[in-house]
C-alpha atoms as a PDB file:
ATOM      1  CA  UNK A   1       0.000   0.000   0.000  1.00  0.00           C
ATOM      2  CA  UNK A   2       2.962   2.081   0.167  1.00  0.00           C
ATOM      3  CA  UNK A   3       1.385   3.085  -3.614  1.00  0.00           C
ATOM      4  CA  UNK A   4      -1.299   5.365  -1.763  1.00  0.00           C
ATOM      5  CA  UNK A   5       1.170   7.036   0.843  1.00  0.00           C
ATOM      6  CA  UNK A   6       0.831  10.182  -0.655  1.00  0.00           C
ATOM      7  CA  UNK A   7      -2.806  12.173  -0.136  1.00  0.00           C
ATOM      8  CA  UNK A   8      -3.040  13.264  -3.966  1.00  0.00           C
ATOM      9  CA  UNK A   9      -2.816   9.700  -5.051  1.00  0.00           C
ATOM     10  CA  UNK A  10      -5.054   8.424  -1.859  1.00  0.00           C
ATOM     11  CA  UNK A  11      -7.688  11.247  -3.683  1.00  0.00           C
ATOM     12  CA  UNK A  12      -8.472   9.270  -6.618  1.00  0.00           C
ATOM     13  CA  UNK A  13      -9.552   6.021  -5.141  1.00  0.00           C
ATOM     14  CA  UNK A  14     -13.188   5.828  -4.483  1.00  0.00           C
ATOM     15  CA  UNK A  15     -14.614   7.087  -1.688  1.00  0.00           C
ATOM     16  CA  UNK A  16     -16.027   4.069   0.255  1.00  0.00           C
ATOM     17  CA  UNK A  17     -12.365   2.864  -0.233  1.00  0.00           C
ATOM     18  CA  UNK A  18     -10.612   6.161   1.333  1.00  0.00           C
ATOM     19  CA  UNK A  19     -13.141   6.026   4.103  1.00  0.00           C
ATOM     20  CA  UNK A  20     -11.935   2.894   5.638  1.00  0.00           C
ATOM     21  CA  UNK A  21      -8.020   3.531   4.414  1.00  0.00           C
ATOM     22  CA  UNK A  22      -6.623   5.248   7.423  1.00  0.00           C
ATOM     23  CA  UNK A  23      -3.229   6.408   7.673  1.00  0.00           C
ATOM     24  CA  UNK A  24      -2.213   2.823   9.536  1.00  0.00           C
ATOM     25  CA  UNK A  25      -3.233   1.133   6.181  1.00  0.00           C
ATOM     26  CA  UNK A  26      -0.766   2.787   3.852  1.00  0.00           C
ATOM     27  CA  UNK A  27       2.798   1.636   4.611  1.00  0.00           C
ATOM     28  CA  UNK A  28       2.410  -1.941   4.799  1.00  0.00           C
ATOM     29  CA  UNK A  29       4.093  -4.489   3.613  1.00  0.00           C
ATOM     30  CA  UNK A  30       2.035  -7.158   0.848  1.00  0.00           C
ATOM     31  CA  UNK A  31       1.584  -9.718   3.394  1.00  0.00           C
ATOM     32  CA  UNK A  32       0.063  -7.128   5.706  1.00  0.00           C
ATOM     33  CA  UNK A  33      -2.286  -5.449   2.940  1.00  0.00           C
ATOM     34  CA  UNK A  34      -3.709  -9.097   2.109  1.00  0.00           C
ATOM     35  CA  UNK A  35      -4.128  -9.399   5.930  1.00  0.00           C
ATOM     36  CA  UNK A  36      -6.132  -5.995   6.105  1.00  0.00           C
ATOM     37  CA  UNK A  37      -7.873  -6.792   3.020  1.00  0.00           C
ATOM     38  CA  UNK A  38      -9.328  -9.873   4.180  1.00  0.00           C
ATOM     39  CA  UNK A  39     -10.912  -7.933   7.538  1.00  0.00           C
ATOM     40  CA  UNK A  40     -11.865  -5.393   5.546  1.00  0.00           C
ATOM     41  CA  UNK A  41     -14.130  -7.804   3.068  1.00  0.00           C
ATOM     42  CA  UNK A  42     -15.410 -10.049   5.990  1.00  0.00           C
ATOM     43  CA  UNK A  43     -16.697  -6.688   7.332  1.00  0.00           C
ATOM     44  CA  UNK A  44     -18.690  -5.483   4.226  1.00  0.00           C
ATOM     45  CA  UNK A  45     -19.698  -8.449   3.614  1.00  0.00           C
ATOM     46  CA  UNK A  46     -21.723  -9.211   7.374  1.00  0.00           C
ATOM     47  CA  UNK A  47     -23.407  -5.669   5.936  1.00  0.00           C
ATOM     48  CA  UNK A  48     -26.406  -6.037   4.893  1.00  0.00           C
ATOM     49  CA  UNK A  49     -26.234  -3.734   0.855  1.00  0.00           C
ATOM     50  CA  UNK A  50     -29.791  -2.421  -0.699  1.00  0.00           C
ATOM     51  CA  UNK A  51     -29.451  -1.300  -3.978  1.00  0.00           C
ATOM     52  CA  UNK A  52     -31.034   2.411  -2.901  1.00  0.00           C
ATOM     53  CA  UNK A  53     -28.440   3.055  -0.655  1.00  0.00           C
ATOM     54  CA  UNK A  54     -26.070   3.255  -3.279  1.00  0.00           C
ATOM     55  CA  UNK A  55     -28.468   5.596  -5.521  1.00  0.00           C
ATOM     56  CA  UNK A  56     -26.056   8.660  -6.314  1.00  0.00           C
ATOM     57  CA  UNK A  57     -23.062   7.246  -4.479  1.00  0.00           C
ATOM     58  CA  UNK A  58     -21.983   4.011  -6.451  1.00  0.00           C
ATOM     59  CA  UNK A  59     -25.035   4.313  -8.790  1.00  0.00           C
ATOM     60  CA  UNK A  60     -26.190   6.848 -10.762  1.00  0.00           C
ATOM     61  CA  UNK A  61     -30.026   6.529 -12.038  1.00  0.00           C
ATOM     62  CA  UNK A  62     -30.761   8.294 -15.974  1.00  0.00           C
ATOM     63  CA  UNK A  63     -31.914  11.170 -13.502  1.00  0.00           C
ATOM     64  CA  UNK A  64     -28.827  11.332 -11.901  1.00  0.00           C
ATOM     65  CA  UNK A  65     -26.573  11.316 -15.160  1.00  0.00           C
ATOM     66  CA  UNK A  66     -29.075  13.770 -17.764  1.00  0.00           C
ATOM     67  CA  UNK A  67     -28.752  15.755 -14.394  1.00  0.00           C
ATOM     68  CA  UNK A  68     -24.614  15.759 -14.565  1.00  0.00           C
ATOM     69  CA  UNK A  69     -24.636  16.078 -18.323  1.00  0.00           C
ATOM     70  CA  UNK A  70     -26.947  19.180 -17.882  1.00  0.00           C
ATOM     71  CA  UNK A  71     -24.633  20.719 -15.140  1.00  0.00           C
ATOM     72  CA  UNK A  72     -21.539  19.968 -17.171  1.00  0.00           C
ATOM     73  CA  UNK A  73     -23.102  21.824 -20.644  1.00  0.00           C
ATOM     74  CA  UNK A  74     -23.983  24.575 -18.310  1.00  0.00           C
ATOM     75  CA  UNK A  75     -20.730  25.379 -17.073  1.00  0.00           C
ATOM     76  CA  UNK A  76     -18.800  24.574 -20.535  1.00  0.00           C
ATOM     77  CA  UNK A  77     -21.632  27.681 -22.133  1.00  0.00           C
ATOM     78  CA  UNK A  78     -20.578  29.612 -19.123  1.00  0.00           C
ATOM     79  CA  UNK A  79     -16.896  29.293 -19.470  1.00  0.00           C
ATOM     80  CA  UNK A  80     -17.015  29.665 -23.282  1.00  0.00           C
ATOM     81  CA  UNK A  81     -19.124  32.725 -22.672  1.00  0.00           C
ATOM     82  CA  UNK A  82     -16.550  33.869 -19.447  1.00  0.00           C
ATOM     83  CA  UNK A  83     -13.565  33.654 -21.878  1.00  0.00           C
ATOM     84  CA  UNK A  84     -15.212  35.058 -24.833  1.00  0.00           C
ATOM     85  CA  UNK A  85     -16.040  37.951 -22.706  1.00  0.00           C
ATOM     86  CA  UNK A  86     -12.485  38.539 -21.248  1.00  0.00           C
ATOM     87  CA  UNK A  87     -10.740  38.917 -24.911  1.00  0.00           C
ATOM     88  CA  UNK A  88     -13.465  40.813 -25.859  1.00  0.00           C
ATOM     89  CA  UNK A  89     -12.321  43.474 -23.356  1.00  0.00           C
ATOM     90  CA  UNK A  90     -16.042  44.161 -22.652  1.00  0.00           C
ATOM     91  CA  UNK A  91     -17.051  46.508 -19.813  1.00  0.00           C
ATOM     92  CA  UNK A  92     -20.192  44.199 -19.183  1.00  0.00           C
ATOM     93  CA  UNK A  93     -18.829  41.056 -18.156  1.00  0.00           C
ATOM     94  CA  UNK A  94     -21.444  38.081 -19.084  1.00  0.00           C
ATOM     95  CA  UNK A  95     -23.744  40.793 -21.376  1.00  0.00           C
ATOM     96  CA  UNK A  96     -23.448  38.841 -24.203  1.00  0.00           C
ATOM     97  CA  UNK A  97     -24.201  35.617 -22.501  1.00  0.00           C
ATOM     98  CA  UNK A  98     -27.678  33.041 -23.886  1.00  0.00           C
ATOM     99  CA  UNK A  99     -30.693  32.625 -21.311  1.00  0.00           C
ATOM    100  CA  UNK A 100     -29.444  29.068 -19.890  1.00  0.00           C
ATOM    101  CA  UNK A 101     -32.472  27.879 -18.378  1.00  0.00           C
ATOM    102  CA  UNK A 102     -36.358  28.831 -19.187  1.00  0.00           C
ATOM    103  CA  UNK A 103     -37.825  26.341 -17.320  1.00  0.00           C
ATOM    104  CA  UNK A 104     -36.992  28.974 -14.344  1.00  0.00           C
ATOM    105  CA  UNK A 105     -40.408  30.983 -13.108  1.00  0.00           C
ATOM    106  CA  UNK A 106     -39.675  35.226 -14.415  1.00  0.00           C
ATOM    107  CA  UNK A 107     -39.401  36.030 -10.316  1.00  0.00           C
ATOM    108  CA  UNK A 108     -36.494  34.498 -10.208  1.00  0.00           C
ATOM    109  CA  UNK A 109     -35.128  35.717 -13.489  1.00  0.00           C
END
């Protein structure tokens, strides 16, 4: 485990993984690692897992992914629009930027 010593490379595991990898768990030898290993799936495994639990954690639902793929066209329109705007040298940062969502009631426009 000596692979996952460092915090930037512990960051890209997933997360039910870094929440039982404590700093005790990464400078181990492979005999030790199998050793924690084996607790470690004994333990999930006396868990009971429902399928809902995992809804927007492990799983993502069509909801959950048309919502991501929404949020991610969003922000690309607002970055384009950000930069755009910036070269531009406009005094109005974000004038020229598109209505991004008209589903939103005109109060809150």
């Amino acid at each position: 485990m000596k692979r996952y010593a460092r915090s930037d490379k512990r960051c890209k595991l997933p997360s039910w993984i870094q929440a039982q990898l404590s700093d005790a768990y990464v400078n181990l030898s492979t005999e030790e690692a199998a050793q924690a290993c084996r607790r470690f799936l004994r333990l999930m495994g006396s868990h009971p897992f429902r399928k809902k639990d995992q809804l927007g954690l492990a799983l993502l639902t069509r909801e959950h992914v048309e919502a991501l793929v929404k949020e991610r066209a969003e922000a690309a329109v607002i970055q384009h629009y950000s930069n755009a705007t910036t070269a531009n040298n406009s005094t109005v940062p974000g004038s020229h930027m598109p209505k991004l969502s008209s589903a939103l009631p005109s109060t809150q426009m």
